[in-house]
N, C-alpha and C. Protein backbone atom coordinates (compact mmCIF):
# COMPACT_ATOMS: atom_id res chain seq x y z
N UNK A 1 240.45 1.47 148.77
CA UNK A 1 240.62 1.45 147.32
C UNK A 1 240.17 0.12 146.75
N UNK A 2 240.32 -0.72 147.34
CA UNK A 2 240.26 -2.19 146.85
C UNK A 2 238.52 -2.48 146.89
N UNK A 3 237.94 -2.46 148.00
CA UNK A 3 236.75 -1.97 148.01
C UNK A 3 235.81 -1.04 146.90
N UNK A 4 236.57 -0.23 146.33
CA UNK A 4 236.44 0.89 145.74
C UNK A 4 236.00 0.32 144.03
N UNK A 5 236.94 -0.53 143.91
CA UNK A 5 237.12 -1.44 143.05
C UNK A 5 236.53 -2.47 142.62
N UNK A 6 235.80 -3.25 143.92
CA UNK A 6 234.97 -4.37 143.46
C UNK A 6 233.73 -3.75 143.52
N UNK A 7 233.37 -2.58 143.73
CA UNK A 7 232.11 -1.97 143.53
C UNK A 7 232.02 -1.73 142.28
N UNK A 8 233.45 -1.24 141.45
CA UNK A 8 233.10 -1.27 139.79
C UNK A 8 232.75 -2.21 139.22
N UNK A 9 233.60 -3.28 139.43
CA UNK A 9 233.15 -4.65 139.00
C UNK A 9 231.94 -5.04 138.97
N UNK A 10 230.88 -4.70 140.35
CA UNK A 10 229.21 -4.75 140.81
C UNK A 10 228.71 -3.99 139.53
N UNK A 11 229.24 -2.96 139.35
CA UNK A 11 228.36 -1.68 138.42
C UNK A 11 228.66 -2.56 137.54
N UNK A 12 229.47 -2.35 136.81
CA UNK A 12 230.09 -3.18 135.24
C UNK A 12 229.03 -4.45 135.17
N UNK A 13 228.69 -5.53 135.96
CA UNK A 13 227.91 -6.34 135.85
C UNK A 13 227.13 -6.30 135.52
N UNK A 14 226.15 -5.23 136.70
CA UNK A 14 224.48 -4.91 136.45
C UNK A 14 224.66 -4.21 134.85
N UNK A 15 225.37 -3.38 134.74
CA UNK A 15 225.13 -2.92 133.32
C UNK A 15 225.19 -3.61 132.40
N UNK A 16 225.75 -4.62 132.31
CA UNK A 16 226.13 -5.89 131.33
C UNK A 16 224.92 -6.83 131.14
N UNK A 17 224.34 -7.39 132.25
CA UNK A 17 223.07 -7.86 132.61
C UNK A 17 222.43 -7.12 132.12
N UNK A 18 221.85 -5.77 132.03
CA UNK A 18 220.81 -5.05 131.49
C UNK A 18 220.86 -4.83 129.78
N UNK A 19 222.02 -5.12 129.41
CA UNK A 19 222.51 -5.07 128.06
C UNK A 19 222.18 -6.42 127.09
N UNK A 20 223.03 -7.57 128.26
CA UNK A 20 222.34 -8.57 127.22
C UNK A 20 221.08 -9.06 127.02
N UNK A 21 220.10 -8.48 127.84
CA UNK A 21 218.75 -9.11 127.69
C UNK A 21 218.14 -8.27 126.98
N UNK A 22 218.81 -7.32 125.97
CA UNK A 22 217.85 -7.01 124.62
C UNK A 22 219.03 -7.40 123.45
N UNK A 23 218.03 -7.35 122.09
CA UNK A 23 218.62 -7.76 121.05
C UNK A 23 219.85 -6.78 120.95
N UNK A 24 221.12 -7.31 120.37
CA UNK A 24 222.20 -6.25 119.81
C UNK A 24 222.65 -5.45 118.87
N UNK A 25 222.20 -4.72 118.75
CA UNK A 25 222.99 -3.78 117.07
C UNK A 25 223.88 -3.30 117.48
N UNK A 26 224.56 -2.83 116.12
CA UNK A 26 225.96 -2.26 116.34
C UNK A 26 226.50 -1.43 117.47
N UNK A 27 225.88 -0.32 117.63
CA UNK A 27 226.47 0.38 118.60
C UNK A 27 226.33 -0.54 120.00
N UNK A 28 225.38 -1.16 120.10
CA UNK A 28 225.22 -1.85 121.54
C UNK A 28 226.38 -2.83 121.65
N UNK A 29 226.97 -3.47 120.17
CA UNK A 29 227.97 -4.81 120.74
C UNK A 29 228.76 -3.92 121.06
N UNK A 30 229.51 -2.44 120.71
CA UNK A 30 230.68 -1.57 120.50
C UNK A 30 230.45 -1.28 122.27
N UNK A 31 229.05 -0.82 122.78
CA UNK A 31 229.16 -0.20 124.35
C UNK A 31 229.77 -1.74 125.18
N UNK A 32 229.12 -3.43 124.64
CA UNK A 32 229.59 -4.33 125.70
C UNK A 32 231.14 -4.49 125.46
N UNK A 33 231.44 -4.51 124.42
CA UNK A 33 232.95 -4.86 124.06
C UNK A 33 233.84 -3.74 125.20
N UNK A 34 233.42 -2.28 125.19
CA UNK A 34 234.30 -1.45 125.93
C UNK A 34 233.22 -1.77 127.71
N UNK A 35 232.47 -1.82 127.92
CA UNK A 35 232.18 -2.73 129.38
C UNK A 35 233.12 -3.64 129.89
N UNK A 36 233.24 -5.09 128.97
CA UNK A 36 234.29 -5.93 129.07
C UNK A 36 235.89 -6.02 129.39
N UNK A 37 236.11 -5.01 128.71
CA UNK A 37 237.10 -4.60 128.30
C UNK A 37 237.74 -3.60 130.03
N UNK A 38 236.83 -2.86 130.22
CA UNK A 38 236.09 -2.12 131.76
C UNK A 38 236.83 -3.38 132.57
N UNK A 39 235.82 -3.86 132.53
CA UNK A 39 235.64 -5.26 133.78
C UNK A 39 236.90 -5.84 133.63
N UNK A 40 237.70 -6.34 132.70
CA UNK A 40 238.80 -6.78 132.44
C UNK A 40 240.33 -5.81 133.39
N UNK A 41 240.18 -5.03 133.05
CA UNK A 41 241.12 -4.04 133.82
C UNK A 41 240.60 -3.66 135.07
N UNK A 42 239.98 -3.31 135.11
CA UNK A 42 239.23 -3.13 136.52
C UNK A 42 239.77 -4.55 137.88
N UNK A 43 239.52 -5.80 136.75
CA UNK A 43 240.07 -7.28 137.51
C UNK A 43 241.90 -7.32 137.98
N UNK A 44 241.89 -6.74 136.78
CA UNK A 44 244.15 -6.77 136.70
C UNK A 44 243.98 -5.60 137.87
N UNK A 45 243.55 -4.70 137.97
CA UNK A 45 243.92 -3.69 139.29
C UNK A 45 243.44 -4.10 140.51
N UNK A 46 242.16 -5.08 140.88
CA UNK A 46 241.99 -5.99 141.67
C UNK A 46 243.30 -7.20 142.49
N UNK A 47 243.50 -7.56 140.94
CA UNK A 47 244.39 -8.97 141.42
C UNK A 47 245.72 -8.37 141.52
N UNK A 48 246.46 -7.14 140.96
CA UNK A 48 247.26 -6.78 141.58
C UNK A 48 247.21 -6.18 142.70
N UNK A 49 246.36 -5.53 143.24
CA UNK A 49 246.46 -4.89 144.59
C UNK A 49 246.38 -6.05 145.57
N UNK A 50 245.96 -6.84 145.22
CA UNK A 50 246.10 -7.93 146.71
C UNK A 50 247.19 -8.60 146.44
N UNK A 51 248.01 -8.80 145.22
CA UNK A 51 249.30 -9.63 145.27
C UNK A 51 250.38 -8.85 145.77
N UNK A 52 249.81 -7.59 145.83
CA UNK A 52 250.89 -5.98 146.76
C UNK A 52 250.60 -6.52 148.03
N UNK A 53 249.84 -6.62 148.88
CA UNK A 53 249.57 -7.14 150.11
C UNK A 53 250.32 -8.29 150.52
N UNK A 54 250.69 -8.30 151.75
CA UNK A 54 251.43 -9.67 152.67
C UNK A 54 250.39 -10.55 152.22
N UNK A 55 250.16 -11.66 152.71
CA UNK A 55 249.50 -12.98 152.43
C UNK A 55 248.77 -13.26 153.92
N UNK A 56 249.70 -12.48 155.32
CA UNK A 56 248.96 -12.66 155.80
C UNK A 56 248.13 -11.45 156.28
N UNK A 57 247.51 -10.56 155.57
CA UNK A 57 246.74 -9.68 155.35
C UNK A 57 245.49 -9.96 154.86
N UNK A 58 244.17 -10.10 155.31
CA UNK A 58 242.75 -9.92 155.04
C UNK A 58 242.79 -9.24 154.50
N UNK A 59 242.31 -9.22 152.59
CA UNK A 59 241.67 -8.38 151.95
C UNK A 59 239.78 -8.35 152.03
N UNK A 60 239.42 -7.26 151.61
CA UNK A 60 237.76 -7.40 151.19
C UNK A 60 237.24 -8.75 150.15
N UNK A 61 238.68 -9.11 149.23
CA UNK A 61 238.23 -9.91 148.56
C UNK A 61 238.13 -11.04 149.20
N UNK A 62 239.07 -11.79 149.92
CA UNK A 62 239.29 -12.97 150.61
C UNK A 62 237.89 -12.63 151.31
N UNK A 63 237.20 -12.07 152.05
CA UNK A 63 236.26 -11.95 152.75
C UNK A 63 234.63 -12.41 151.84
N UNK A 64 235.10 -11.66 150.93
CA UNK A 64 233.84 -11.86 149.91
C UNK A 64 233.89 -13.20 149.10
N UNK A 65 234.97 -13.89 148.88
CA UNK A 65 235.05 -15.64 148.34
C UNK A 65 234.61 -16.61 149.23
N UNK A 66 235.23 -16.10 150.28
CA UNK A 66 235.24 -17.55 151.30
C UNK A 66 233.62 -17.50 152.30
């Protein structure tokens, strides 16, 4: 699941990246604002699932920082 998760985060990015490198009109700031917004929750279900975990438990994330 956790895995599952930082792959959204990957997607949410590239789409974000592909967004800001053209000019913005309305509907486009309305799609990044709910992206953000995406990525934002997407992070709180991240950082809570590993604060559910022992400490001395290897997550995917600890793997992918260090």
């Amino acid at each position: 699941m956790l895995a599952d998760l930082l792959e959204s985060i990957e997607h949410f990015l590239m789409r974000l990246d592909i967004y800001t490198k053209i000019p913005p009109t309305p509907a486009m700031a309305e799609i990044l604002v709910k992206i953000m917004v995406e990525l934002l929750s997407t992070l709180g279900l991240v950082t809570k699932q590993i604060k559910q975990k022992r400490p001395s438990e290897p997550t995917a994330f600890f793997w992918i920082v260090t």
